[in-house]
Structures are given as structure tokens and as C-alpha cells.
PDB file of N, CA and C in Angstrom:
ATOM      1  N   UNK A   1    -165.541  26.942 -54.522  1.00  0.00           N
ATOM      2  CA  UNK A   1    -166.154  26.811 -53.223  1.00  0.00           C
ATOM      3  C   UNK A   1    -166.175  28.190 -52.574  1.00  0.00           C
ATOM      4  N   UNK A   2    -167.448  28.719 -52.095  1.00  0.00           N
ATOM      5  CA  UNK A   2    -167.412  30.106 -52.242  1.00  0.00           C
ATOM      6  C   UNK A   2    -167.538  30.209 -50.106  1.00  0.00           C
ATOM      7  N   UNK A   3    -167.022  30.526 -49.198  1.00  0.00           N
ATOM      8  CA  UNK A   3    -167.160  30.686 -48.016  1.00  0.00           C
ATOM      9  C   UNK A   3    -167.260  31.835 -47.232  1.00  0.00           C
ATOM     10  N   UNK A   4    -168.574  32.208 -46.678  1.00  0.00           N
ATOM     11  CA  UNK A   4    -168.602  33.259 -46.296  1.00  0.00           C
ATOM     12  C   UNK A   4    -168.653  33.208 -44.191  1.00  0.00           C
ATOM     13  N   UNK A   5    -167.354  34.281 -44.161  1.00  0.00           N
ATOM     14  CA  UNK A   5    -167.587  34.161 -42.946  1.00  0.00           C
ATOM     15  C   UNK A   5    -168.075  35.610 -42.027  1.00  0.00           C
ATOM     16  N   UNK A   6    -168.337  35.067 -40.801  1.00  0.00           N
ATOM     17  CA  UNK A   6    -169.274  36.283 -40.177  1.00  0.00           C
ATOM     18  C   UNK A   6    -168.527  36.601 -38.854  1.00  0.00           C
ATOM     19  N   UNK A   7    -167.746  37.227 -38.322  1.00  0.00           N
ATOM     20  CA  UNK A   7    -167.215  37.752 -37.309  1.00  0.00           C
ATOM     21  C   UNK A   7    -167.644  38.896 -36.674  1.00  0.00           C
ATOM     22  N   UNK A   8    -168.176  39.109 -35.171  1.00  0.00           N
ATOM     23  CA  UNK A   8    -168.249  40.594 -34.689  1.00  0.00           C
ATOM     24  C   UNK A   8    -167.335  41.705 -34.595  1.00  0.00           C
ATOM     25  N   UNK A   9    -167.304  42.851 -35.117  1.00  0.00           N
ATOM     26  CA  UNK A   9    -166.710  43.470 -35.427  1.00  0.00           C
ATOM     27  C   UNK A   9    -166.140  44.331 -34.258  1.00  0.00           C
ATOM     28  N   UNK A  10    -166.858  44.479 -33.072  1.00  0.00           N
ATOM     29  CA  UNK A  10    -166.844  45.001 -31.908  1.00  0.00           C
ATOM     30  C   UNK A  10    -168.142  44.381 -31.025  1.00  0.00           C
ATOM     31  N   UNK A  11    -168.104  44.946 -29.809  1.00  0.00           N
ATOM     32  CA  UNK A  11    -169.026  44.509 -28.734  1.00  0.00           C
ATOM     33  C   UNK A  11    -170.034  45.632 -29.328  1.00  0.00           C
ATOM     34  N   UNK A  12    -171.484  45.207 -29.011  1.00  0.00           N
ATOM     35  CA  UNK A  12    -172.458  46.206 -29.368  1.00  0.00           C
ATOM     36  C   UNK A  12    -172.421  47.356 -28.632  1.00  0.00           C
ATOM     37  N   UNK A  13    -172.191  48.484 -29.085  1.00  0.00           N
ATOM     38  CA  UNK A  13    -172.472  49.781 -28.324  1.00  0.00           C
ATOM     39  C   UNK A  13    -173.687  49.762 -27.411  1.00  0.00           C
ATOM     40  N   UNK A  14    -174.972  49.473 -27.899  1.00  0.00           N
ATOM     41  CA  UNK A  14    -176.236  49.589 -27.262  1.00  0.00           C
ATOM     42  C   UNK A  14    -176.809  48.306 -27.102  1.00  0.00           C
ATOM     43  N   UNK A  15    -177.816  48.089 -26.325  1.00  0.00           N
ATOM     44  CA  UNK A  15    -178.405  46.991 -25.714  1.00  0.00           C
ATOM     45  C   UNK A  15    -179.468  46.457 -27.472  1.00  0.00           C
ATOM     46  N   UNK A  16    -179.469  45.305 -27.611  1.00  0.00           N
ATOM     47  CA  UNK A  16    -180.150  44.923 -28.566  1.00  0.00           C
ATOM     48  C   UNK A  16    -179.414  45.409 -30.255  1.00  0.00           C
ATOM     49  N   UNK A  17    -178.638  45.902 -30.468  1.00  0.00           N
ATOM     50  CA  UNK A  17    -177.925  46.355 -31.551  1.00  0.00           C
ATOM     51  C   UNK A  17    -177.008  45.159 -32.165  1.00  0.00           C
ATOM     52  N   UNK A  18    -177.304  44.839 -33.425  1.00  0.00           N
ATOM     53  CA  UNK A  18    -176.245  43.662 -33.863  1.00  0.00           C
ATOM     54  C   UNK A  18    -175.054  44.124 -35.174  1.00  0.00           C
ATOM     55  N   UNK A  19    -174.484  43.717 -35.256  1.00  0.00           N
ATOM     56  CA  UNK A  19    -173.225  44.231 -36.357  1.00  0.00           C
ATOM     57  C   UNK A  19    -172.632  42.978 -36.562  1.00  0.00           C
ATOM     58  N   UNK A  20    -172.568  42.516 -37.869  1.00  0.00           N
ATOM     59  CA  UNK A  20    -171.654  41.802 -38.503  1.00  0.00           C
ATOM     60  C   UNK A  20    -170.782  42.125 -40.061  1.00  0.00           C
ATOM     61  N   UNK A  21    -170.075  41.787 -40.458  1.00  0.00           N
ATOM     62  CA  UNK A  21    -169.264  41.650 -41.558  1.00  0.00           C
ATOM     63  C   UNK A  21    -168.957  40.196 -42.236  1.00  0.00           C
ATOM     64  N   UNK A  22    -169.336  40.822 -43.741  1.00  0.00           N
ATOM     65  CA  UNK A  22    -169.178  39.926 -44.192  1.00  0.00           C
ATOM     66  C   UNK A  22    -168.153  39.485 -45.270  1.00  0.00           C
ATOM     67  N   UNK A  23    -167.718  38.657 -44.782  1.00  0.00           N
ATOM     68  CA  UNK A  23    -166.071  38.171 -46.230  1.00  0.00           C
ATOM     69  C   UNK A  23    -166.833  37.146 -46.862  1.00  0.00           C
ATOM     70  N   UNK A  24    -165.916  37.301 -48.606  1.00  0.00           N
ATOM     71  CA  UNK A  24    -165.715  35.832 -49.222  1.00  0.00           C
ATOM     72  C   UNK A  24    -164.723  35.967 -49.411  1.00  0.00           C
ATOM     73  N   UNK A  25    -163.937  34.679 -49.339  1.00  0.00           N
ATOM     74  CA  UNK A  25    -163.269  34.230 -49.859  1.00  0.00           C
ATOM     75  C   UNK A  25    -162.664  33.621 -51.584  1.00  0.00           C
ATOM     76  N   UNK A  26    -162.319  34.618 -52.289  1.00  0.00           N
ATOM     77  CA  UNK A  26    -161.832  34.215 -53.763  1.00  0.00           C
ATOM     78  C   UNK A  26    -161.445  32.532 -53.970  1.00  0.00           C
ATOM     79  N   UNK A  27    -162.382  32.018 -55.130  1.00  0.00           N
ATOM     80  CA  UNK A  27    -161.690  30.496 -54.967  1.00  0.00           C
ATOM     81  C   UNK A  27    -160.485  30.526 -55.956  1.00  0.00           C
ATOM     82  N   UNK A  28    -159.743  29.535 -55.510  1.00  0.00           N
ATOM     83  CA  UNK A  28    -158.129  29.213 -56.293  1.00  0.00           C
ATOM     84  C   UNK A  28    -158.197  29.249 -57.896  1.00  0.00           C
ATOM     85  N   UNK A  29    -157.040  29.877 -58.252  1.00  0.00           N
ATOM     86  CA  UNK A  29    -157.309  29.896 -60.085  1.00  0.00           C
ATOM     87  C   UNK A  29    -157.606  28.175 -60.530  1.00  0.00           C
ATOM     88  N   UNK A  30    -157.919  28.163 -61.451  1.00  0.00           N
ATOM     89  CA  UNK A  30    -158.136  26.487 -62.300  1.00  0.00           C
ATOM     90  C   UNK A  30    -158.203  26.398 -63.573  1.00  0.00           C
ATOM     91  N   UNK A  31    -156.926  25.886 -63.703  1.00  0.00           N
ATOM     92  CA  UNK A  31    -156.549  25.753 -65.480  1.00  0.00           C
ATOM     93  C   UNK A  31    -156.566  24.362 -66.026  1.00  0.00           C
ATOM     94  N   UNK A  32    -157.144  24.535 -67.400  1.00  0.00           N
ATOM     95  CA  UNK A  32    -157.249  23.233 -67.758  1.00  0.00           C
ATOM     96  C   UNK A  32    -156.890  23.337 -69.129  1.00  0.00           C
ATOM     97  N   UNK A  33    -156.083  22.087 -69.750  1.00  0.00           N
ATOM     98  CA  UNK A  33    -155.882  21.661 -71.021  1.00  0.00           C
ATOM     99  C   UNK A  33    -154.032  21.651 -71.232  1.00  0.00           C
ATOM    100  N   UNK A  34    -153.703  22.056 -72.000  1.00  0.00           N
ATOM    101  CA  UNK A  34    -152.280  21.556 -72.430  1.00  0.00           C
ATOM    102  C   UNK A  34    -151.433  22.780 -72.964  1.00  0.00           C
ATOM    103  N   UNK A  35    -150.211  23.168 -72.752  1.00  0.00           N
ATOM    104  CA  UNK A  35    -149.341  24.247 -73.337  1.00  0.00           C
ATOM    105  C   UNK A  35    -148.633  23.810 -74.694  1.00  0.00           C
ATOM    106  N   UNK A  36    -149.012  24.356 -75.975  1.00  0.00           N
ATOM    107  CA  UNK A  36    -148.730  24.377 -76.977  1.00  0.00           C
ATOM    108  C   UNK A  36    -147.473  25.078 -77.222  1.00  0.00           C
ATOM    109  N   UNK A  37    -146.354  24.162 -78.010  1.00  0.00           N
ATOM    110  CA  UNK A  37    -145.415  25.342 -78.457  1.00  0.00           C
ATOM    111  C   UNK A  37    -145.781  26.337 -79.573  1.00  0.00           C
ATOM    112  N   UNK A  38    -144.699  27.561 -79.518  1.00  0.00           N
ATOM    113  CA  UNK A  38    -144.615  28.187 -80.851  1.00  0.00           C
ATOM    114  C   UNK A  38    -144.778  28.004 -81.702  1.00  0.00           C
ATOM    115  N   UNK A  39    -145.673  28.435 -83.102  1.00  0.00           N
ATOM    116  CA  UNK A  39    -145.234  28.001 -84.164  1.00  0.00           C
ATOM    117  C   UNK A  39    -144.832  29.344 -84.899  1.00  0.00           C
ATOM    118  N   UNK A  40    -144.293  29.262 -86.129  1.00  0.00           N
ATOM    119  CA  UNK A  40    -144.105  30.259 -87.175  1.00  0.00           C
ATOM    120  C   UNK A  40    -145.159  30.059 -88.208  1.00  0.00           C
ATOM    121  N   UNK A  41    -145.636  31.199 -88.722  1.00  0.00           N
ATOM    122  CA  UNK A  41    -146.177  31.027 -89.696  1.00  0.00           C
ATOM    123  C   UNK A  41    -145.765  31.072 -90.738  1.00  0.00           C
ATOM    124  N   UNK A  42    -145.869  29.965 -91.828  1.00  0.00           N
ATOM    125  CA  UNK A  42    -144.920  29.753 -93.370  1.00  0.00           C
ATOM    126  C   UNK A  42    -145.433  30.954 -94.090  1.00  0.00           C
ATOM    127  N   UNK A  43    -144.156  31.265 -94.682  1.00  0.00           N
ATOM    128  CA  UNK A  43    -144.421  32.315 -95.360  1.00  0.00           C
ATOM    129  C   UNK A  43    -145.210  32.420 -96.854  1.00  0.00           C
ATOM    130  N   UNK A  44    -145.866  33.071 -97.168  1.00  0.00           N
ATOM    131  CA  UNK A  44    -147.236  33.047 -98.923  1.00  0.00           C
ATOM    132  C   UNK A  44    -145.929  32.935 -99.886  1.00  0.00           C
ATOM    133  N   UNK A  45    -146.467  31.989-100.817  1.00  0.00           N
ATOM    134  CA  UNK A  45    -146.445  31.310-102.171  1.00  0.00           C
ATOM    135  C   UNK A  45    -146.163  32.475-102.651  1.00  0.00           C
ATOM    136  N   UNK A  46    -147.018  33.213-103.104  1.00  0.00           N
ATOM    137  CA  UNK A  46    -146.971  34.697-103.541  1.00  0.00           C
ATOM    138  C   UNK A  46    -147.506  35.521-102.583  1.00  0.00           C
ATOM    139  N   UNK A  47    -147.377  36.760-103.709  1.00  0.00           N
ATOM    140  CA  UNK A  47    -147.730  38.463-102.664  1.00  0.00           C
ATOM    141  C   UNK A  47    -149.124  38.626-103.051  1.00  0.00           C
ATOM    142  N   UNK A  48    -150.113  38.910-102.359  1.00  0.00           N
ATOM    143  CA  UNK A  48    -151.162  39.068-102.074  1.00  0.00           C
ATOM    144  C   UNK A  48    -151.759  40.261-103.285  1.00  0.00           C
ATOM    145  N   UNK A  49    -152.847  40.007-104.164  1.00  0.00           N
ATOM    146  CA  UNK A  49    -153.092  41.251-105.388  1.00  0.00           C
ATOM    147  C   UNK A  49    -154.178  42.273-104.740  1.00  0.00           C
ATOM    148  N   UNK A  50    -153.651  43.639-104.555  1.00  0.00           N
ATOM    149  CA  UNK A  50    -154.367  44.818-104.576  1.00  0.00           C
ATOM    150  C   UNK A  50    -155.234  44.625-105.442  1.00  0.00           C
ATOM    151  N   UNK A  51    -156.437  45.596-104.869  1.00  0.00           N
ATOM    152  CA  UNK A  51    -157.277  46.509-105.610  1.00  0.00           C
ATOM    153  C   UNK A  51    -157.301  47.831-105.423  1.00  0.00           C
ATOM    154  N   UNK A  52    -156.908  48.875-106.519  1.00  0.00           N
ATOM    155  CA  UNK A  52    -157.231  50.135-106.098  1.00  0.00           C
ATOM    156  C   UNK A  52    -157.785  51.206-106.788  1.00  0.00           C
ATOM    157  N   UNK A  53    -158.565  51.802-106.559  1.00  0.00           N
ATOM    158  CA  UNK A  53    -159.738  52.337-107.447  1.00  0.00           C
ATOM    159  C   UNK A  53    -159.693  53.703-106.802  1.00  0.00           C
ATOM    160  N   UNK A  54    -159.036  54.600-107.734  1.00  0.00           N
ATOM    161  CA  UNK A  54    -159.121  56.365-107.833  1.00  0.00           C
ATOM    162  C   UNK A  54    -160.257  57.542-107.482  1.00  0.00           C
ATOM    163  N   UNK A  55    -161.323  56.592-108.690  1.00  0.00           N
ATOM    164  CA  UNK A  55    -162.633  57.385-108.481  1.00  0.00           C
ATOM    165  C   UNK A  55    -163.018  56.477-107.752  1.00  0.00           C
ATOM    166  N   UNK A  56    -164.325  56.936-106.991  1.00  0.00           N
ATOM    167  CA  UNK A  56    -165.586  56.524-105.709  1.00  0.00           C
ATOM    168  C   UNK A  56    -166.532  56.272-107.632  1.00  0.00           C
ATOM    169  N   UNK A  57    -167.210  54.602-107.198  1.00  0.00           N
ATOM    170  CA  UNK A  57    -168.018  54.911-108.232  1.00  0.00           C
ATOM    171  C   UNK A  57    -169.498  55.784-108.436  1.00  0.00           C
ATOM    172  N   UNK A  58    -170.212  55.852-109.399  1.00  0.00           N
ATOM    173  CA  UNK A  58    -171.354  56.788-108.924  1.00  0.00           C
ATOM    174  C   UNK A  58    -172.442  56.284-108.822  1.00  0.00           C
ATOM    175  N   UNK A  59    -172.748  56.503-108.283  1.00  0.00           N
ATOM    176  CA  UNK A  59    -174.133  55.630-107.470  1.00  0.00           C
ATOM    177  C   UNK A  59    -175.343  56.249-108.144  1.00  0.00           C
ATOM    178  N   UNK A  60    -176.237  55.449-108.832  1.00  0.00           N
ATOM    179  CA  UNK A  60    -177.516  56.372-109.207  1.00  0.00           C
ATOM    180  C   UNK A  60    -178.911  55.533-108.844  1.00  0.00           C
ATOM    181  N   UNK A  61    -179.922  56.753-108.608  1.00  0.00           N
ATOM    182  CA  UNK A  61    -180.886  56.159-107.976  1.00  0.00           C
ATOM    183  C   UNK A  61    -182.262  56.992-109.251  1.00  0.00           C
ATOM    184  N   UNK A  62    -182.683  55.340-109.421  1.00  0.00           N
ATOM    185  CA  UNK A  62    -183.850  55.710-110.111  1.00  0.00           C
ATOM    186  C   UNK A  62    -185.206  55.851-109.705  1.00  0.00           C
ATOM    187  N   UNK A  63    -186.251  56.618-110.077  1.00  0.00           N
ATOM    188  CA  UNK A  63    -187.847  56.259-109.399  1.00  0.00           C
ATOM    189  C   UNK A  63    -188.501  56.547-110.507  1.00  0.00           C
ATOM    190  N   UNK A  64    -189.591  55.679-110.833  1.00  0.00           N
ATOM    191  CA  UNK A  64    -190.426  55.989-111.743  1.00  0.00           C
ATOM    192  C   UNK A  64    -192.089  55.638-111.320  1.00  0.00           C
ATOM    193  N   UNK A  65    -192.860  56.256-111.861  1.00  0.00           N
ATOM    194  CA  UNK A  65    -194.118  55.778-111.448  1.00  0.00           C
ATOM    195  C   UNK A  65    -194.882  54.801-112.482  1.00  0.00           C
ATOM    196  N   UNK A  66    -195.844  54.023-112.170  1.00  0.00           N
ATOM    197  CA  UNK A  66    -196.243  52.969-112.715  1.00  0.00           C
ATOM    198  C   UNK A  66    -197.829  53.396-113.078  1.00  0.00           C
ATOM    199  N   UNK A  67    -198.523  53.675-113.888  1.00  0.00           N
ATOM    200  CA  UNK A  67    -200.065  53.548-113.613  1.00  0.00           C
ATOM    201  C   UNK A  67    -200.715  52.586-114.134  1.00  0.00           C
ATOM    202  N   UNK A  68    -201.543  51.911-113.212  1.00  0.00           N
ATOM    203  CA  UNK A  68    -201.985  50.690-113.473  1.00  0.00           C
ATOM    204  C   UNK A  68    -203.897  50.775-113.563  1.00  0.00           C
ATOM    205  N   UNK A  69    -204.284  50.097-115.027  1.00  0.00           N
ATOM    206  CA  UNK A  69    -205.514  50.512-115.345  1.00  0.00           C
ATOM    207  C   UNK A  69    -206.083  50.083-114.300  1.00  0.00           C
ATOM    208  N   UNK A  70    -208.107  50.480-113.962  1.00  0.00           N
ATOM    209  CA  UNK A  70    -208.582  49.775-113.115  1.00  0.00           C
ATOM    210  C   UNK A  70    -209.200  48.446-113.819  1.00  0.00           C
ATOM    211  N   UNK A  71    -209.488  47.494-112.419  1.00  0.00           N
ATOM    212  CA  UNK A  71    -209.499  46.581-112.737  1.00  0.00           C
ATOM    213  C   UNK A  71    -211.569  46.090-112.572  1.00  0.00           C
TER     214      UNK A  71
END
């Protein structure tokens, strides 16, 4: 619920001059659903298998041209 209020801030200095301010008001926090306990996580069956590779492999790039009779 969002409320905005408008109060004069002072008397107008000059004839015809208006001044206001404006507030909102923050609405209240709102939580919803349920607090779960802790759990642990069970610990792995086994140890997890690396991969590890020394060389970077080599990457090759081919191009060839095609000529195609007319038709």
C-alpha cells in the first residue's frame, strides 16, 4: 500500500507561489512460505575421476576448392 503525503513546507514567500513535498511511505516487509532445517550433504560413494591433458590439442583447418562443370 503505497501512501503519498503532501504537507506545506513553509508559508509562501510570494503572493500566488505554491510549494509542496512529497513522501512515500515504504510498505512493511512480507514473507511467505516455511523455514527449512539444515541439512548435510552425504558424502560421494567414490572420488570424482580427473581429466588431464598436457598438450592443447591441434586444431587444423582445411579449405579446398571445388570446380563444378557447367551445367
Amino acid at each position: 500500500m503505497d501512501v503519498t503525503v503532501t504537507l506545506p513546507v513553509a508559508a509562501p514567500l510570494t503572493v500566488g507561489e505554491n510549494s509542496t513535498v512529497n513522501d512515500l511511505l515504504c510498505p512493511a516487509f512480507s514473507v511467505t512460505g516455511n523455514v527449512r532445517p539444515l541439512m548435510l550433504n552425504p558424502v560421494p560413494l567414490a572420488e570424482a575421476a580427473e581429466i588431464v591433458r598436457l598438450v592443447p590439442p591441434v586444431l587444423v583447418r582445411v579449405s579446398d576448392r571445388l570446380e563444378l562443370p557447367p551445367t
